[in-house]
N, C-alpha and C. Protein backbone atom coordinates (compact mmCIF):
# COMPACT_ATOMS: atom_id res chain seq x y z
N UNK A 1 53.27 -8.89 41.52
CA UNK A 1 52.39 -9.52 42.50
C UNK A 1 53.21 -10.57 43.26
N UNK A 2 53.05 -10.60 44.90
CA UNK A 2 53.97 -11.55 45.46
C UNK A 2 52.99 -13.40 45.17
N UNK A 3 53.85 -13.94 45.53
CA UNK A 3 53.73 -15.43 45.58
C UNK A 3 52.09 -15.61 46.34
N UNK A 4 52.41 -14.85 47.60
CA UNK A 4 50.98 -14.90 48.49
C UNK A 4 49.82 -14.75 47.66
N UNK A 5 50.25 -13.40 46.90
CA UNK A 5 48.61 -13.03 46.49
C UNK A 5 48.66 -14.06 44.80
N UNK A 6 49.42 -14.52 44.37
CA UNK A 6 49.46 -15.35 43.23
C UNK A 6 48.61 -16.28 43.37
N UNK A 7 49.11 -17.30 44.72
CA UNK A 7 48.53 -18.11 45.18
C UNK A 7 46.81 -18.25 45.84
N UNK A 8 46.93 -17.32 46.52
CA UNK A 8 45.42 -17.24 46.67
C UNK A 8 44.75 -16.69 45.23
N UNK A 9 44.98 -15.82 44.41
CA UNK A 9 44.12 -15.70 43.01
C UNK A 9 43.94 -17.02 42.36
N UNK A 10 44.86 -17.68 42.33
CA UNK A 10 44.68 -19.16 41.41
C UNK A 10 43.90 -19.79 42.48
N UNK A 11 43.43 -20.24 43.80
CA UNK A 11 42.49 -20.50 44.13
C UNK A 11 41.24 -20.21 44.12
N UNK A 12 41.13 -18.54 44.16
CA UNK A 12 39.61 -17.78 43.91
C UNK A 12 39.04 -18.34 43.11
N UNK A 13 40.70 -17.75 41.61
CA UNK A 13 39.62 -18.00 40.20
C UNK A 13 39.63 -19.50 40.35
N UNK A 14 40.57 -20.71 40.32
CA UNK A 14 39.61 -21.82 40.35
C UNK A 14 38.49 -22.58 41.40
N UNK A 15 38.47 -22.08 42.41
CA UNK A 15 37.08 -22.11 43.02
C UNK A 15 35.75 -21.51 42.83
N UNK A 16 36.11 -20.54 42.28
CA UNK A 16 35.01 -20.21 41.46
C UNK A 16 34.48 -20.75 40.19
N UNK A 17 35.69 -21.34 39.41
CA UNK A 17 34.78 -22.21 38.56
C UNK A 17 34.30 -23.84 38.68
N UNK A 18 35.31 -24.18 40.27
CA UNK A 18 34.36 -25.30 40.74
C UNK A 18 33.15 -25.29 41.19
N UNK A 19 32.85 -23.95 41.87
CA UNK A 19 31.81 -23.92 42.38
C UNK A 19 30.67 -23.46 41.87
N UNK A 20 30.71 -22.65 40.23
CA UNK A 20 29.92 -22.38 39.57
C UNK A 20 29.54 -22.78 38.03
N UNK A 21 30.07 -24.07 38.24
CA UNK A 21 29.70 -25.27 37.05
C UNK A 21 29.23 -26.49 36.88
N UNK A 22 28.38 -26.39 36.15
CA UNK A 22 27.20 -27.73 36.93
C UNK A 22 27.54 -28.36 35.05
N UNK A 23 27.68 -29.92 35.19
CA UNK A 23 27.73 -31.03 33.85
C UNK A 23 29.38 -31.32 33.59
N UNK A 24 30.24 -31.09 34.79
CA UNK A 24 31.74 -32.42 34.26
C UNK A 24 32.81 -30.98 33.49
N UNK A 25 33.55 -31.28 33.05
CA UNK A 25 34.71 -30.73 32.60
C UNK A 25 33.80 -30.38 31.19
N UNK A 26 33.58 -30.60 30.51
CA UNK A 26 33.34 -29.83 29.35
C UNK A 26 32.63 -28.25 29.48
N UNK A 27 31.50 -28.52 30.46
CA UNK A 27 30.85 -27.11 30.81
C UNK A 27 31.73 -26.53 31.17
N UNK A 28 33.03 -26.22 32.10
CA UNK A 28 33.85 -25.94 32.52
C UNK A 28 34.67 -25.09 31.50
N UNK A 29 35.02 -25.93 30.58
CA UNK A 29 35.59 -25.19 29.50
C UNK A 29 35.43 -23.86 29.20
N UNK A 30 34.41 -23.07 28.80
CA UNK A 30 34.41 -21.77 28.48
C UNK A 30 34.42 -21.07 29.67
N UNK A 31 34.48 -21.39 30.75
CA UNK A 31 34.57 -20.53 31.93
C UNK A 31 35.90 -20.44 32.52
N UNK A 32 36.40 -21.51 32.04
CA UNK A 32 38.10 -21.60 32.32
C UNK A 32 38.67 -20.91 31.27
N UNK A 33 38.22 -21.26 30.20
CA UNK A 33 39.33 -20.32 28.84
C UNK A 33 38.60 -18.83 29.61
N UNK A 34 37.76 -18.21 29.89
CA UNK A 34 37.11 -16.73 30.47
C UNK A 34 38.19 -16.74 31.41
N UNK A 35 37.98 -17.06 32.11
CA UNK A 35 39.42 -16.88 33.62
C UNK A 35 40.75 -16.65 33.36
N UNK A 36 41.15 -18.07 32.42
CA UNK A 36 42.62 -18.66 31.83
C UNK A 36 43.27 -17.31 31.15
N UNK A 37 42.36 -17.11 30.13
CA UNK A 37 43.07 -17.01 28.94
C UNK A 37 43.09 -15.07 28.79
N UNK A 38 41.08 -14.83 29.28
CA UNK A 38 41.00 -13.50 29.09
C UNK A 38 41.31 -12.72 29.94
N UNK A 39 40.81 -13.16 31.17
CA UNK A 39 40.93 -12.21 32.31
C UNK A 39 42.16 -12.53 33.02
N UNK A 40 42.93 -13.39 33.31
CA UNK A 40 44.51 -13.27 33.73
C UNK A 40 45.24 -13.21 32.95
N UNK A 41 45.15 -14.12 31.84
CA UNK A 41 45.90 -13.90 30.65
C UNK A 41 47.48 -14.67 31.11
N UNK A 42 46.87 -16.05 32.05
CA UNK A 42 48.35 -16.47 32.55
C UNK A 42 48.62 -18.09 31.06
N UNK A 43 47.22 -18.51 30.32
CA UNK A 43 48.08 -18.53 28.88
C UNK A 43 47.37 -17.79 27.81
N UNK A 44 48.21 -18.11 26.43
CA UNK A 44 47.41 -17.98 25.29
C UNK A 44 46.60 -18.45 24.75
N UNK A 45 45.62 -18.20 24.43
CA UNK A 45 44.57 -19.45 23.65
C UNK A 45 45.02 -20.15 22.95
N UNK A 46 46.23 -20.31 22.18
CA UNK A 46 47.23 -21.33 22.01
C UNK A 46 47.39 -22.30 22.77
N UNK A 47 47.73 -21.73 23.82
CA UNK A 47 48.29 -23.03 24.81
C UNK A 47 47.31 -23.42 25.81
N UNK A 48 46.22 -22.84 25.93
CA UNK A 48 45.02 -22.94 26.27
C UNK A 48 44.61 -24.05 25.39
N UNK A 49 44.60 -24.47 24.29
CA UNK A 49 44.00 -25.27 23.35
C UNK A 49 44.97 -26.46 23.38
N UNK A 50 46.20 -25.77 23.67
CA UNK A 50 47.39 -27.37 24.08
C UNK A 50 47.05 -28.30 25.52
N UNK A 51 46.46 -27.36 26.32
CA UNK A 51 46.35 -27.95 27.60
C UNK A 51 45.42 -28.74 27.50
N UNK A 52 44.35 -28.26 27.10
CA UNK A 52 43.10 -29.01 26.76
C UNK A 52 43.25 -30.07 26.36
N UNK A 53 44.06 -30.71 24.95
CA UNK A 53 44.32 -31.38 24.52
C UNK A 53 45.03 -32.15 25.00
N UNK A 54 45.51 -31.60 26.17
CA UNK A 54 46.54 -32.77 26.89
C UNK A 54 45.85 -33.46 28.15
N UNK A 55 45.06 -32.07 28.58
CA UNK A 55 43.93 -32.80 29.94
C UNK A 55 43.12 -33.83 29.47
N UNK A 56 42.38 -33.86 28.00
CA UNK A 56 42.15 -34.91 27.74
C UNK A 56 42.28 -36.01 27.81
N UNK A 57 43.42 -36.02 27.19
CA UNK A 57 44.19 -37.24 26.84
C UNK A 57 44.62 -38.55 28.32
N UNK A 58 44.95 -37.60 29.54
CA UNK A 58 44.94 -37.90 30.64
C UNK A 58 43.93 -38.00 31.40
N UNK A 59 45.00 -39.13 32.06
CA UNK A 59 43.57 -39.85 33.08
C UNK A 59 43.24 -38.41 34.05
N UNK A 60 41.61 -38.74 35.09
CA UNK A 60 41.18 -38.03 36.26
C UNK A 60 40.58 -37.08 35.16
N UNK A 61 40.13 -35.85 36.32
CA UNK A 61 39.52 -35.07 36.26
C UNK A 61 39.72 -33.73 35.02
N UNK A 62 38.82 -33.57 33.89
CA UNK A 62 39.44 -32.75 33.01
C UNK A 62 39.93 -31.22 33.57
N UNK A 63 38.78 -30.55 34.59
CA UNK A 63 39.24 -29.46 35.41
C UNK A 63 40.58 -29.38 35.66
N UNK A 64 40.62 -30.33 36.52
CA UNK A 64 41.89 -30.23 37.48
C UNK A 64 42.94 -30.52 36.93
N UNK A 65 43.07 -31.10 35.63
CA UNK A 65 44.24 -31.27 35.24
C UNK A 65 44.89 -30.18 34.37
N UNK A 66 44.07 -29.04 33.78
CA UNK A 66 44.01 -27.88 33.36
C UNK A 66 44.28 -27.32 34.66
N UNK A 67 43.88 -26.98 35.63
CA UNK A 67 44.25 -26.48 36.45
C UNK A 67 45.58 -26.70 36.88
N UNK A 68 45.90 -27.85 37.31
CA UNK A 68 46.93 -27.84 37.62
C UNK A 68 48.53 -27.60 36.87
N UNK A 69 47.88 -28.00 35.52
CA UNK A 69 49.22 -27.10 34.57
C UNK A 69 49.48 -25.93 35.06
N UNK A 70 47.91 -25.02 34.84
CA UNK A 70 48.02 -23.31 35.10
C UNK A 70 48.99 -23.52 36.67
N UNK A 71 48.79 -24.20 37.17
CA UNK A 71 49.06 -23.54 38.68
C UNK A 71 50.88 -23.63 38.93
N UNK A 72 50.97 -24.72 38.03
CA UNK A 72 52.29 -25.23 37.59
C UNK A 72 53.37 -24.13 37.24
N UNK A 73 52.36 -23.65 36.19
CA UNK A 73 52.99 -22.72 35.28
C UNK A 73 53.10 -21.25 36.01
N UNK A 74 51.99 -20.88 36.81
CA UNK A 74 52.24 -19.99 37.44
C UNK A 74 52.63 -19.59 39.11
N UNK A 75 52.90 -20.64 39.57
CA UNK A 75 53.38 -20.87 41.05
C UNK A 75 54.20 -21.89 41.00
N UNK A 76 54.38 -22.86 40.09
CA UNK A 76 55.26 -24.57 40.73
C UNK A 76 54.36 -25.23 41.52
N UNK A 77 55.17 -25.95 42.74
CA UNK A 77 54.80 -26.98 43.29
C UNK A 77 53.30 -26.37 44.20
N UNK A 78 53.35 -25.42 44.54
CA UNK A 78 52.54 -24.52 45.69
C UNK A 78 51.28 -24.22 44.55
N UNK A 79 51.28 -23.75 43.26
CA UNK A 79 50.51 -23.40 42.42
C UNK A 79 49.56 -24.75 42.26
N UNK A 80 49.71 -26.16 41.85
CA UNK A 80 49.39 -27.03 41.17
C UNK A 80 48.61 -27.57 42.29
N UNK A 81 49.25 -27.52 43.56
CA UNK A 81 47.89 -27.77 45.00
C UNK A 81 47.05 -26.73 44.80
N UNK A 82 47.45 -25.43 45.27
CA UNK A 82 46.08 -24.61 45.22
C UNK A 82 45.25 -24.63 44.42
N UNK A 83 46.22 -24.70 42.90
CA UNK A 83 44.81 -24.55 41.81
C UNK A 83 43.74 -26.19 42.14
N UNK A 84 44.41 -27.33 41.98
CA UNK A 84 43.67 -28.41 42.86
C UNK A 84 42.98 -28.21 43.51
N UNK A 85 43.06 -27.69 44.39
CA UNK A 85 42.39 -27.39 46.00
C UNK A 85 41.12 -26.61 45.24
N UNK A 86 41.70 -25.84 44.75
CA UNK A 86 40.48 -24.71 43.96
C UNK A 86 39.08 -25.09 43.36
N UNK A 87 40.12 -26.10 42.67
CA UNK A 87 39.05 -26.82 41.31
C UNK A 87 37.96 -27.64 42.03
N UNK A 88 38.49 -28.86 43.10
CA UNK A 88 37.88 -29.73 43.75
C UNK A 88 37.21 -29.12 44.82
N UNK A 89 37.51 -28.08 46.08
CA UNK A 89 37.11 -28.00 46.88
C UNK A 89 35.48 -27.92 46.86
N UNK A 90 34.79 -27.06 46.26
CA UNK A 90 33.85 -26.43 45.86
C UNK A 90 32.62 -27.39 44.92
N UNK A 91 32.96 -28.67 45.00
CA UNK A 91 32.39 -29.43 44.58
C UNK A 91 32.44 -30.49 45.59
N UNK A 92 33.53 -30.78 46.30
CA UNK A 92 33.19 -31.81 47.41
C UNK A 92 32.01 -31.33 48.35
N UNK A 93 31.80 -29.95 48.92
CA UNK A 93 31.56 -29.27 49.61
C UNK A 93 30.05 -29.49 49.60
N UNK A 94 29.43 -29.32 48.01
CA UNK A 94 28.56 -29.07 47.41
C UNK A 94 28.27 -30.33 47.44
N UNK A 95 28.83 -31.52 47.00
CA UNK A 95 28.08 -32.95 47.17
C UNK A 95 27.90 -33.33 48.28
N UNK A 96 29.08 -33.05 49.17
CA UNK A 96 28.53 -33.55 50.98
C UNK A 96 27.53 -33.16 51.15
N UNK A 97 27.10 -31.57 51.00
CA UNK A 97 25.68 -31.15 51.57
C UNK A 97 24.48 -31.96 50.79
N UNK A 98 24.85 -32.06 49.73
CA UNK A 98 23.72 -32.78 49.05
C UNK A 98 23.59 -34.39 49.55
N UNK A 99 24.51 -34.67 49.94
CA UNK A 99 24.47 -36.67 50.37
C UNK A 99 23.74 -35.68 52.21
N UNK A 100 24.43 -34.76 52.72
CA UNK A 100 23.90 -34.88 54.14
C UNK A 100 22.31 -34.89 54.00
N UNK A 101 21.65 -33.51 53.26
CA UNK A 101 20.59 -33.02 53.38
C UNK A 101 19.58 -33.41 52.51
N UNK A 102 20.04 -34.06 51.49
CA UNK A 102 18.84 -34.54 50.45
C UNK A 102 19.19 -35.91 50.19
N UNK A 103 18.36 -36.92 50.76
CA UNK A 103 18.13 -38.02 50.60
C UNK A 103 17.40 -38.47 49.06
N UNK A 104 17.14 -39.78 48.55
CA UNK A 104 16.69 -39.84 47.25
C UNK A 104 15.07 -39.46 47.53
N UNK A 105 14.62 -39.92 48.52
CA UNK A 105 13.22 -39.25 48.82
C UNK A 105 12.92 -37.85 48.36
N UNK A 106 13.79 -37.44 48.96
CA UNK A 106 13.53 -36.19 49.22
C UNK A 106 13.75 -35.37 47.66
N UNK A 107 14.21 -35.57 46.49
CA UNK A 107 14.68 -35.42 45.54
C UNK A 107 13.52 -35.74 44.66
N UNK A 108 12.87 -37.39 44.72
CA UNK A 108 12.06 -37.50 44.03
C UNK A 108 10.55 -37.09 44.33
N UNK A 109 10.38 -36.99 46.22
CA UNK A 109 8.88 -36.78 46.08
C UNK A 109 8.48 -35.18 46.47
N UNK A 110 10.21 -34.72 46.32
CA UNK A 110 9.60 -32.96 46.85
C UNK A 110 9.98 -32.15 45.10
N UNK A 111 8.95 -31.50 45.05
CA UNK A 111 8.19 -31.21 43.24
C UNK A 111 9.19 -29.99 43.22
N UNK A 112 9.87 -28.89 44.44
CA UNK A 112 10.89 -27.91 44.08
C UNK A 112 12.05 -28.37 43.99
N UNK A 113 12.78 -29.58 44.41
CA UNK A 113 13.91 -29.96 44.34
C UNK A 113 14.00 -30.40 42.73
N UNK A 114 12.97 -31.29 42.64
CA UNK A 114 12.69 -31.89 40.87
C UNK A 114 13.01 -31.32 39.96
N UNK A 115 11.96 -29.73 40.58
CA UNK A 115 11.81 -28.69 39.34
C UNK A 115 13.58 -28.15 38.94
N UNK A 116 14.53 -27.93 40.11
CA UNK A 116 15.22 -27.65 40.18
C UNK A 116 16.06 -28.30 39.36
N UNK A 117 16.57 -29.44 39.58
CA UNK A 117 17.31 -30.42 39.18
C UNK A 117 17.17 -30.55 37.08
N UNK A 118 15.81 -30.79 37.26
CA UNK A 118 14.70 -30.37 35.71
C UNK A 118 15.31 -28.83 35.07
N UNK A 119 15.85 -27.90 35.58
CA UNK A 119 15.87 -27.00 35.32
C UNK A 119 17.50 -26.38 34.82
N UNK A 120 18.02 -27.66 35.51
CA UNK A 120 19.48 -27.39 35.50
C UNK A 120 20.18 -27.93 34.02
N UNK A 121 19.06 -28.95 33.63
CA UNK A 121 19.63 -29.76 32.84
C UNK A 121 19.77 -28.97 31.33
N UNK A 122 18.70 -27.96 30.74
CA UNK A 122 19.49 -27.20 29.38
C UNK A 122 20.49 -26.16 30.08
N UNK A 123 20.46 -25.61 30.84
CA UNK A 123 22.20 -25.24 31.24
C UNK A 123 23.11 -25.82 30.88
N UNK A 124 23.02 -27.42 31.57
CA UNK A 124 24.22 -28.20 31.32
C UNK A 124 24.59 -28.31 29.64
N UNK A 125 23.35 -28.10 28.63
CA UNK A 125 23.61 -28.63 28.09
C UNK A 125 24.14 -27.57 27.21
N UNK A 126 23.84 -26.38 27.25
CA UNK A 126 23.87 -24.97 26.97
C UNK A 126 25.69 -24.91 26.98
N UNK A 127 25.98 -24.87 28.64
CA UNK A 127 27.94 -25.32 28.62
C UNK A 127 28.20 -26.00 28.09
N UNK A 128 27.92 -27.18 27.83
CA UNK A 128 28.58 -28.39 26.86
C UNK A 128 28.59 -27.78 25.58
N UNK A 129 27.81 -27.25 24.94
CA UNK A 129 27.64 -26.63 23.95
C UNK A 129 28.43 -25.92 23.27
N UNK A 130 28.75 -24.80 24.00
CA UNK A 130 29.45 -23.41 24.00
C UNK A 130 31.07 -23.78 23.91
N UNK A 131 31.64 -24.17 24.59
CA UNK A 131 32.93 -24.58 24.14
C UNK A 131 33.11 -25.63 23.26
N UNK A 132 32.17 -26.53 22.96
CA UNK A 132 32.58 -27.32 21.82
C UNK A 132 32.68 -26.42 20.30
N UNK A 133 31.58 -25.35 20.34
CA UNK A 133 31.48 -24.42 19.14
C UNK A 133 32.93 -23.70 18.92
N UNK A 134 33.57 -23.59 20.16
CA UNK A 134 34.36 -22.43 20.35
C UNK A 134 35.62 -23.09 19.59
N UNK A 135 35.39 -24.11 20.31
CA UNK A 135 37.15 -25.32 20.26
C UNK A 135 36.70 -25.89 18.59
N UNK A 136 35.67 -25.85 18.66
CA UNK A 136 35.48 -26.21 16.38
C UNK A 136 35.96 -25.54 15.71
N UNK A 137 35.94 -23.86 16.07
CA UNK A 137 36.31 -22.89 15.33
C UNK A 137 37.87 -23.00 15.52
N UNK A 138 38.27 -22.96 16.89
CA UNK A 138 39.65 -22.83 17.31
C UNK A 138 40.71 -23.44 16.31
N UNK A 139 39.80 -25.01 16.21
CA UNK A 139 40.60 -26.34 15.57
C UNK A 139 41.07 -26.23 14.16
N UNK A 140 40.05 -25.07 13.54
CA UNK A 140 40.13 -24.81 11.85
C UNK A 140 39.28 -26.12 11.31
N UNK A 141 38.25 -26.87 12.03
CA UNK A 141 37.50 -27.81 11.96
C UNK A 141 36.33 -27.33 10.66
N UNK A 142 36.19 -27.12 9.43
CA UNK A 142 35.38 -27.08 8.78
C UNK A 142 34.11 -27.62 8.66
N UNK A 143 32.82 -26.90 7.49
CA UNK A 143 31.70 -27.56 7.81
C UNK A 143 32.10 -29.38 6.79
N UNK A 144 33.22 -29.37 5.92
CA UNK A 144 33.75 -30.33 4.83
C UNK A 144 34.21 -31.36 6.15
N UNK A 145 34.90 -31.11 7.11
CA UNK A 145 35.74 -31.99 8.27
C UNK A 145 34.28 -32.61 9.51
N UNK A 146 33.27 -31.94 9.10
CA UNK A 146 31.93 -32.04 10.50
C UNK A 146 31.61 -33.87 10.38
N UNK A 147 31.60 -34.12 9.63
CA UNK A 147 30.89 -35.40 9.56
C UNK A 147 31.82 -36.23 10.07
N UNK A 148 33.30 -35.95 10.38
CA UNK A 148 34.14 -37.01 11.20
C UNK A 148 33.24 -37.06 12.98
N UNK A 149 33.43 -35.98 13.32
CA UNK A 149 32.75 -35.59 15.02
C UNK A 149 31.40 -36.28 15.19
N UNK A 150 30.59 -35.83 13.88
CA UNK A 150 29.47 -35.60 14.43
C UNK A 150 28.82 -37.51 14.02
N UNK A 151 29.70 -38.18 12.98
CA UNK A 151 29.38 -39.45 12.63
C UNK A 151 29.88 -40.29 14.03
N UNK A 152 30.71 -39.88 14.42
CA UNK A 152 31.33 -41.00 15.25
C UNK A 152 30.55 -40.79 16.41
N UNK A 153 30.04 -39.15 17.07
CA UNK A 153 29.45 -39.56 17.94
C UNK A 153 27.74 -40.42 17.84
N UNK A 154 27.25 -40.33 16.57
CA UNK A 154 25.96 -40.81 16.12
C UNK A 154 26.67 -41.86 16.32
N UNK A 155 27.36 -43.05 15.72
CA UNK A 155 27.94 -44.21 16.17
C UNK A 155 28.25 -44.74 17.59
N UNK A 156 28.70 -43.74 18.16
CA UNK A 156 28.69 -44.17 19.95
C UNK A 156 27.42 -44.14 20.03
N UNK A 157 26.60 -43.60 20.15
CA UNK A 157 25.47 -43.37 20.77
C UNK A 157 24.46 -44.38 20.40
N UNK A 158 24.32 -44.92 19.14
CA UNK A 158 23.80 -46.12 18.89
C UNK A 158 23.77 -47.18 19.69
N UNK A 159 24.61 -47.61 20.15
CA UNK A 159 24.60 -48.59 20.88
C UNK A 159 24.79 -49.91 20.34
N UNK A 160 24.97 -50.18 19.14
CA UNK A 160 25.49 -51.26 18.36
C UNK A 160 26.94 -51.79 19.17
N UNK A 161 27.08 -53.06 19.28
CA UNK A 161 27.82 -53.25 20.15
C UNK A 161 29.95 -53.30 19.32
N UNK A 162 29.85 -53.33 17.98
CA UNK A 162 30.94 -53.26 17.58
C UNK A 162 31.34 -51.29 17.38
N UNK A 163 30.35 -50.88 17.03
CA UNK A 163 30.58 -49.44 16.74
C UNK A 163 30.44 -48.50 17.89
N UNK A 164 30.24 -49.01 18.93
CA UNK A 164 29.70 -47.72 20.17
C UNK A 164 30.63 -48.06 20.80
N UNK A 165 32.20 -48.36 20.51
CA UNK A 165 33.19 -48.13 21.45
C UNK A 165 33.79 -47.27 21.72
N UNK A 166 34.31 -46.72 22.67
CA UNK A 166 35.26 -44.95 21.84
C UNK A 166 36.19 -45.49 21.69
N UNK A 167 36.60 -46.07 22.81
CA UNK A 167 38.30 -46.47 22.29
C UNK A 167 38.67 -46.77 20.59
N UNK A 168 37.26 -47.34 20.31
CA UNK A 168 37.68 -47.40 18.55
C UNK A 168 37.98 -46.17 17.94
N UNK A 169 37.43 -45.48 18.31
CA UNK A 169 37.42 -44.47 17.33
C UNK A 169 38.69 -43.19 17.97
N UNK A 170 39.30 -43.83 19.22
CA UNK A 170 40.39 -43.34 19.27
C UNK A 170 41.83 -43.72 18.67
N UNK A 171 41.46 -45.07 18.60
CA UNK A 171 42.36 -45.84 17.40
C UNK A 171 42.38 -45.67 16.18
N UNK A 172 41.27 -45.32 15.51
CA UNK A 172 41.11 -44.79 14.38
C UNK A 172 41.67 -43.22 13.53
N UNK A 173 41.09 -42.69 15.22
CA UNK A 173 41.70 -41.38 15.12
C UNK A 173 43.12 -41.37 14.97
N UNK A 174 43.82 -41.63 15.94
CA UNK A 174 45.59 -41.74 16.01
C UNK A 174 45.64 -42.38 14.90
N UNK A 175 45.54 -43.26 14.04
CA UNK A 175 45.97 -43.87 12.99
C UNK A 175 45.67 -43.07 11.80
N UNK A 176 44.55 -42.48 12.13
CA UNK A 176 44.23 -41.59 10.68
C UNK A 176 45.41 -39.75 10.49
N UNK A 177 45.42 -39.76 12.16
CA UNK A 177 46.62 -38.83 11.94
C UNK A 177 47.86 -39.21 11.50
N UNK A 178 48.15 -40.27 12.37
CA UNK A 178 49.23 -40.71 12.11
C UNK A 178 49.66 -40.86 10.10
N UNK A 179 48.50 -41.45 9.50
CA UNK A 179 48.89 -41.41 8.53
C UNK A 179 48.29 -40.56 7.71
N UNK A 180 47.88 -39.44 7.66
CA UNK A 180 47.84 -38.00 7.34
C UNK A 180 49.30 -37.30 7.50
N UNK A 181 49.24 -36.70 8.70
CA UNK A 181 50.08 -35.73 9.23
C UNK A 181 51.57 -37.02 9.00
N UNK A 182 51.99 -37.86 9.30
CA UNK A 182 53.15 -39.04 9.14
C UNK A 182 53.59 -38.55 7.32
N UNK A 183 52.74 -38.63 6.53
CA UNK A 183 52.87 -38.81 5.21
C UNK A 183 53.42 -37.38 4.24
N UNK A 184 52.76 -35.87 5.36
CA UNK A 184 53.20 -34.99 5.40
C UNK A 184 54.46 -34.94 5.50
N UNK A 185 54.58 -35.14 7.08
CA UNK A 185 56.19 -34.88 7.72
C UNK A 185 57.01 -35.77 6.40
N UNK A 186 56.43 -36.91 5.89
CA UNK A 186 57.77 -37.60 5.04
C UNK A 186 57.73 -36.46 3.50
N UNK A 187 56.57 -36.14 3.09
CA UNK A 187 57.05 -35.60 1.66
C UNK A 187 57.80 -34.14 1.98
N UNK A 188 58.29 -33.46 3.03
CA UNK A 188 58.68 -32.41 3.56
C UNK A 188 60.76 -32.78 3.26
């Protein structure tokens, strides 16, 4: 396949999953590993699970920074705009029309926009869902390992003002690897 048609595919497929994912980078997830991993097959779910882990970790947008590895990886400098271009376009597009044409009026006192909006929301929550199950299994995350995830997020969510930080519990985290996996690497 030449460069041309490389380039425009890594835009399709990531405009298509800008433009057909509603709730932030996590919903995103299983529609990107669908694109990424199955149907181009430009990585492995290996490194599919590395990227992730790295888009995380980094600042901006979780999409686009997955994207832009792929685009990296499969075009260079020309790849990592388009797939960009891809990821974002299709959502700017989609919020302009919504700031032009729907005012907050119009949102709260018209009952089909409501219903709509009302309607979107177990979707969102449906995607959020679905790749977290996926990436549990991926992780080798056991039902013995569940109560780390699922305590800390009951702790954020509380709202207690010493325990609902994340950053804590990203400190915690790195330290608890660190001295797990650290203690490994030394008895080796």
């Amino acid at each position: 396949m030449n460069k041309e048609n490389r380039l425009l595919q890594l835009f399709l497929t990531f405009a298509k999953i800008g433009a057909f994912t509603f709730g932030g980078g996590w919903a995103m997830i299983a529609i990107m590993e669908r694109e990424i991993v199955d149907k181009h097959q430009w990585l492995s779910k290996e490194e599919f699970m590395d990227q992730l882990a790295v888009a995380q970790s980094m600042p901006g947008i979780l999409a686009v920074n997955i994207s832009v590895a792929v685009g990296d990886k499969i075009a260079g400098t020309k790849g990592t705009i388009v797939s960009a271009l891809g990821t974002i376009l299709p959502s700017f597009l989609i919020i302009l029309a919504i700031a032009i044409f729907l005012t907050p009026d119009i949102i709260k006192n018209n009952p089909i926009v409501s219903k709509v909006f009302k309607g979107i929301r177990p979707a969102v929550v449906a995607l959020i869902i679905a790749p977290l199950v996926t990436n549990w299994k991926s992780a080798g995350i056991g039902w013995r390992k569940a109560w780390i995830p699922i305590g800390s997020a009951l702790l954020i969510w509380s709202g207690w003002p010493i325990v609902s930080n994340p950053i804590l519990y990203i400190i915690l985290g790195a330290l608890g690897g660190w001295f797990v996996f650290g203690r490994k690497e030394e008895a080796k």
